[in-house]
Protein backbone atom coordinates (compact mmCIF):
# COMPACT_ATOMS: atom_id res chain seq x y z
CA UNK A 1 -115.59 -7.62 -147.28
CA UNK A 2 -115.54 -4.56 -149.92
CA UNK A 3 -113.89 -0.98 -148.46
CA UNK A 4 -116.45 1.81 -148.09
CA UNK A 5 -117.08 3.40 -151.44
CA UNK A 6 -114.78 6.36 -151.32
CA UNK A 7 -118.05 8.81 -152.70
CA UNK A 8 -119.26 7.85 -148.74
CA UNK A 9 -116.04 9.68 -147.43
CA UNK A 10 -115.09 12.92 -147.14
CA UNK A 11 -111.43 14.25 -146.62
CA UNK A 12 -110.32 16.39 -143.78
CA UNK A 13 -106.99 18.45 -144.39
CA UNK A 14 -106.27 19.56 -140.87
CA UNK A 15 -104.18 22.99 -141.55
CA UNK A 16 -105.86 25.10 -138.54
CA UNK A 17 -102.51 25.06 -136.21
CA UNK A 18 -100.19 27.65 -135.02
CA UNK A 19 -96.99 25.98 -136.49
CA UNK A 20 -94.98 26.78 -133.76
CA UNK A 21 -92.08 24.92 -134.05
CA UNK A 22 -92.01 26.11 -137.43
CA UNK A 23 -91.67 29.66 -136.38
CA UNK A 24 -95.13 31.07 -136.15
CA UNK A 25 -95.58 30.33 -139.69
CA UNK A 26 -98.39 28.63 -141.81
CA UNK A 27 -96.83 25.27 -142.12
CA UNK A 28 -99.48 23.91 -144.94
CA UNK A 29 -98.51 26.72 -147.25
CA UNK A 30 -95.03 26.39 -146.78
CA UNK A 31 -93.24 25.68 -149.84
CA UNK A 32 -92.32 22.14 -150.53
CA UNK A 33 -90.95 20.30 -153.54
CA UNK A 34 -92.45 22.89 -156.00
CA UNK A 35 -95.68 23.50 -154.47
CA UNK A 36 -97.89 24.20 -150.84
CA UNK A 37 -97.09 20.97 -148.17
CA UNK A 38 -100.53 21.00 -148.33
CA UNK A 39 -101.42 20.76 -151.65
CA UNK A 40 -98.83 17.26 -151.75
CA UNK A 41 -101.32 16.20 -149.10
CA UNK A 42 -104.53 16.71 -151.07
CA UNK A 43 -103.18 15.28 -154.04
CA UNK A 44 -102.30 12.02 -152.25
CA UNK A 45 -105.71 12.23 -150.36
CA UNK A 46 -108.10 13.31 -153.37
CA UNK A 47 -108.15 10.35 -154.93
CA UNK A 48 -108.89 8.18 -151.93
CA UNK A 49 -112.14 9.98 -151.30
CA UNK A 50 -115.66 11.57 -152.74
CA UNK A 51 -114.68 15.18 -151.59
CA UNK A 52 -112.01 17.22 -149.80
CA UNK A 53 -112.42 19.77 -146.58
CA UNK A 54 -109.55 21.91 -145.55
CA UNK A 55 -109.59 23.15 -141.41
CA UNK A 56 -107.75 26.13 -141.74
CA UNK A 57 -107.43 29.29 -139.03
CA UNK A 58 -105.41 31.54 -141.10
CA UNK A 59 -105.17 32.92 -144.57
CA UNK A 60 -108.56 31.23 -146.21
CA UNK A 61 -107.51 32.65 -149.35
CA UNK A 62 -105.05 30.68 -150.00
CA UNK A 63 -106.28 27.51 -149.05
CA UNK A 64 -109.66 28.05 -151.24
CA UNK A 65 -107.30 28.38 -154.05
CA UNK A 66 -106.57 24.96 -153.79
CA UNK A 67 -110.10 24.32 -154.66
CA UNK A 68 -111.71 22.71 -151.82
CA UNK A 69 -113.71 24.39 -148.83
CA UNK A 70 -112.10 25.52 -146.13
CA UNK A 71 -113.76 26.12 -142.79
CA UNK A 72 -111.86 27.40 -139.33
CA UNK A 73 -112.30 25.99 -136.01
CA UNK A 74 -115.45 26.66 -134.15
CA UNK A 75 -113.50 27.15 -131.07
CA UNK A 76 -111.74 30.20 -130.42
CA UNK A 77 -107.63 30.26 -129.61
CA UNK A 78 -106.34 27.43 -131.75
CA UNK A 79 -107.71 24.45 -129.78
CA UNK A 80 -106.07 21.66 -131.72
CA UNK A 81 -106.85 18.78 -133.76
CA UNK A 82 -110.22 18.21 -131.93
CA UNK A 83 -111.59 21.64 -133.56
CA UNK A 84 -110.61 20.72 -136.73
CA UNK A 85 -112.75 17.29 -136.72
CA UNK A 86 -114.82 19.24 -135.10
CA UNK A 87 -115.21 21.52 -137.97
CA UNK A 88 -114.86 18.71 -140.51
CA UNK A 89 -118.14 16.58 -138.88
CA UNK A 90 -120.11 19.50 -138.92
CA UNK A 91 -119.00 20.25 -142.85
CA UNK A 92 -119.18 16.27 -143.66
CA UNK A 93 -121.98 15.31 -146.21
CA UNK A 94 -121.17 11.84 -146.49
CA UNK A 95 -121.25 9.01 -144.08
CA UNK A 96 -117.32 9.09 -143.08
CA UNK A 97 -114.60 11.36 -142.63
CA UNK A 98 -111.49 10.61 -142.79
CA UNK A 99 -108.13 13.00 -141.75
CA UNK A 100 -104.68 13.90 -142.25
CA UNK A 101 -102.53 16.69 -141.37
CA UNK A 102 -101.13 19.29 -143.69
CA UNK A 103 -97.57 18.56 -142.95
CA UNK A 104 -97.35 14.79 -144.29
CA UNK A 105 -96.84 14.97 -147.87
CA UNK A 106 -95.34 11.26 -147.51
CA UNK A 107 -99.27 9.93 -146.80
CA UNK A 108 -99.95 6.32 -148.18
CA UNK A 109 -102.37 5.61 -151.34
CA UNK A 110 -103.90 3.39 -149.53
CA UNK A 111 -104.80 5.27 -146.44
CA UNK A 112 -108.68 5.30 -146.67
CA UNK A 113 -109.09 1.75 -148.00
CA UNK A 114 -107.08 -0.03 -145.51
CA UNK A 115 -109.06 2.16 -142.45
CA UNK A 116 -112.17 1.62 -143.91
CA UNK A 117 -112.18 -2.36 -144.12
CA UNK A 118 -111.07 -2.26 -140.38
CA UNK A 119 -113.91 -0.01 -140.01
CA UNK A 120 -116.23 -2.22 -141.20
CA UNK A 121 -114.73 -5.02 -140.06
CA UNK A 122 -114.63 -4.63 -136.63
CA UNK A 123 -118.14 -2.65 -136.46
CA UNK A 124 -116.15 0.40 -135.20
CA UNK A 125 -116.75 3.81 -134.72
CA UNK A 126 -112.99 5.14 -135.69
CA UNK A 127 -110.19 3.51 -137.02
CA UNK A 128 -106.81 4.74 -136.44
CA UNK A 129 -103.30 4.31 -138.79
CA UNK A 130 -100.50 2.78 -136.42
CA UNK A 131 -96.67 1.73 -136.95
CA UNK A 132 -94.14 -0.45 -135.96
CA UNK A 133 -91.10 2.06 -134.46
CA UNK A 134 -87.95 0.71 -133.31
CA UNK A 135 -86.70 2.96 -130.13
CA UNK A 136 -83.40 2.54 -128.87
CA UNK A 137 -83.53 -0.83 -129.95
CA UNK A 138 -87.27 -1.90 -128.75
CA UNK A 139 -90.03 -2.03 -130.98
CA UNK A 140 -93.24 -0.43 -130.12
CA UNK A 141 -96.26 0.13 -131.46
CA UNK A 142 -97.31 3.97 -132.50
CA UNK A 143 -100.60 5.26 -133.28
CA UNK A 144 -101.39 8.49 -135.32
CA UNK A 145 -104.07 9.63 -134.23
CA UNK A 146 -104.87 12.69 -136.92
CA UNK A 147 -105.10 10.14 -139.71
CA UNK A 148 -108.19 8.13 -138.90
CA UNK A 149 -111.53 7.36 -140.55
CA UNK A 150 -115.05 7.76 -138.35
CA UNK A 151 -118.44 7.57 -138.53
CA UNK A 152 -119.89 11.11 -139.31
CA UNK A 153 -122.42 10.67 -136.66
CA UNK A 154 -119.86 11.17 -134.15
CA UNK A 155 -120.39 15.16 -134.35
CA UNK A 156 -122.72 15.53 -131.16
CA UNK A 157 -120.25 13.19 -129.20
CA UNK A 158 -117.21 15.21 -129.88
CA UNK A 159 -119.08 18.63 -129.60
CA UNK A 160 -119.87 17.61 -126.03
CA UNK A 161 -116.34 16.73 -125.48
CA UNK A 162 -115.28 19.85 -126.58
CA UNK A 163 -118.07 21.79 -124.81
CA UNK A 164 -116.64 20.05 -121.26
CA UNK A 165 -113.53 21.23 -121.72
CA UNK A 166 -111.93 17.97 -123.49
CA UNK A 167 -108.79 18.88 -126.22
CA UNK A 168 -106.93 15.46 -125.91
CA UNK A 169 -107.53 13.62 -128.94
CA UNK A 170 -106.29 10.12 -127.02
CA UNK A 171 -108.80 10.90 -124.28
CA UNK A 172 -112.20 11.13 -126.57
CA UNK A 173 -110.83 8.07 -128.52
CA UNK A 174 -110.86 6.51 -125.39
CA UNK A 175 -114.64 7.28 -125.02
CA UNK A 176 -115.52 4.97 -128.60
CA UNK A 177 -115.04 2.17 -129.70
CA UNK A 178 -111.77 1.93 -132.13
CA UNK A 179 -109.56 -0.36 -134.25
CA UNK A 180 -106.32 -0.01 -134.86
CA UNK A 181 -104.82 -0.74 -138.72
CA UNK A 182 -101.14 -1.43 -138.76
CA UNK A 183 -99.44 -0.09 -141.58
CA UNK A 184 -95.89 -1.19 -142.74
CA UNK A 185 -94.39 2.14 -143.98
CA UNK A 186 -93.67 4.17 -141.09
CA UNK A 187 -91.72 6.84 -143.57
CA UNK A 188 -95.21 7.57 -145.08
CA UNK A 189 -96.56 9.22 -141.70
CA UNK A 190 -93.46 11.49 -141.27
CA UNK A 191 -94.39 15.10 -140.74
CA UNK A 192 -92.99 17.84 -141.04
CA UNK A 193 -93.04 19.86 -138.23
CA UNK A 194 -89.33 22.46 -138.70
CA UNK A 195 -87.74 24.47 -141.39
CA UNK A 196 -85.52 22.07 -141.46
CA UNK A 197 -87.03 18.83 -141.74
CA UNK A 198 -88.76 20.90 -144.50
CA UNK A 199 -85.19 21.31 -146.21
CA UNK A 200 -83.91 17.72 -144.96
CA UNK A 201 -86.71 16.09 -147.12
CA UNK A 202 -86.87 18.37 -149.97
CA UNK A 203 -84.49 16.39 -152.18
């Protein structure tokens, strides 16, 4: 089975948070390695689909440099990653969407292509990354849930969601039908969420 042709996908940058535990501060435009922590995330992402959307709830301006379109939540008061997909569905021309967050510059090349064949393989309607972690010495599985590929057809299902008070992305995923994809390189999903994590992983 082929992946989904990546001009049937369009990529969600999900910038649109508070980045409080990076001191109130817009944690996609923070400086990293040269240039914006978002901008490493786009460049990693770009190539994986047809077109790029950034969810962003604070200086537009600088996110639209970047060259993509940006869109805030729908929702008022920062409601989380839901409002961004949210956002993202509603902004989606294509087919899919697929999403990352701004603050994981590490993302993998192979992101969209490995969700999409599980996509398609298992007739699903999202497909979500997941790693091995090893916890004080167990090994569990962990799923990250703001990089996943769905059908864009899921817009009306979310909006009610959102509409009845729903903000938990676990809990709406537990509402469709979803495969997990098991990725080796747990590294590659590290964000960065503090000033200095930012500094840690600047060399």
């Amino acid at each position: 089975m082929t992946a989904i042709e990546q001009q049937h996908i369009t990529g969600l940058i999900l910038a649109g948070g508070r980045g409080t535990r990076m001191g109130q501060v817009d944690k996609g435009l923070q400086a990293f390695r040269g240039m914006p922590m978002a901008m490493h995330v786009m460049l990693r992402l770009a190539p994986q689909v047809g077109e790029i959307i950034i969810n962003a709830n604070q200086h537009l301006a600088a996110y639209e440099a970047f060259g993509a379109q940006v869109w805030p939540d729908q929702i008022d008061g920062y409601a989380g990653p839901l409002a961004g997909l949210q956002v993202g569905l509603t902004h989606c021309e294509t087919p899919y969407l697929v999403s990352a967050p701004c603050d994981s510059p590490f993302l993998p090349d192979d992101l969209v292509a490995r969700l999409s064949l599980a996509l398609l393989a298992e007739d699903a309607d999202l497909a979500v990354a997941t790693t091995v972690e090893l916890e004080d010495g167990v090994t569990r599985s962990q799923s990250h849930p703001v990089f996943s590929l769905m059908k864009a057809e899921l817009l009306p299902h979310l909006t009610q969601f959102l509409q009845s008070g729903g903000r938990k992305v676990d809990a709406w995923y537990a509402s469709l039908k979803v495969v997990e994809v098991p990725f080796e390189d747990s590294a590659a999903f590290r964000n960065i969420n503090t000033l200095a994590e930012l500094r840690q992983h600047e060399g």
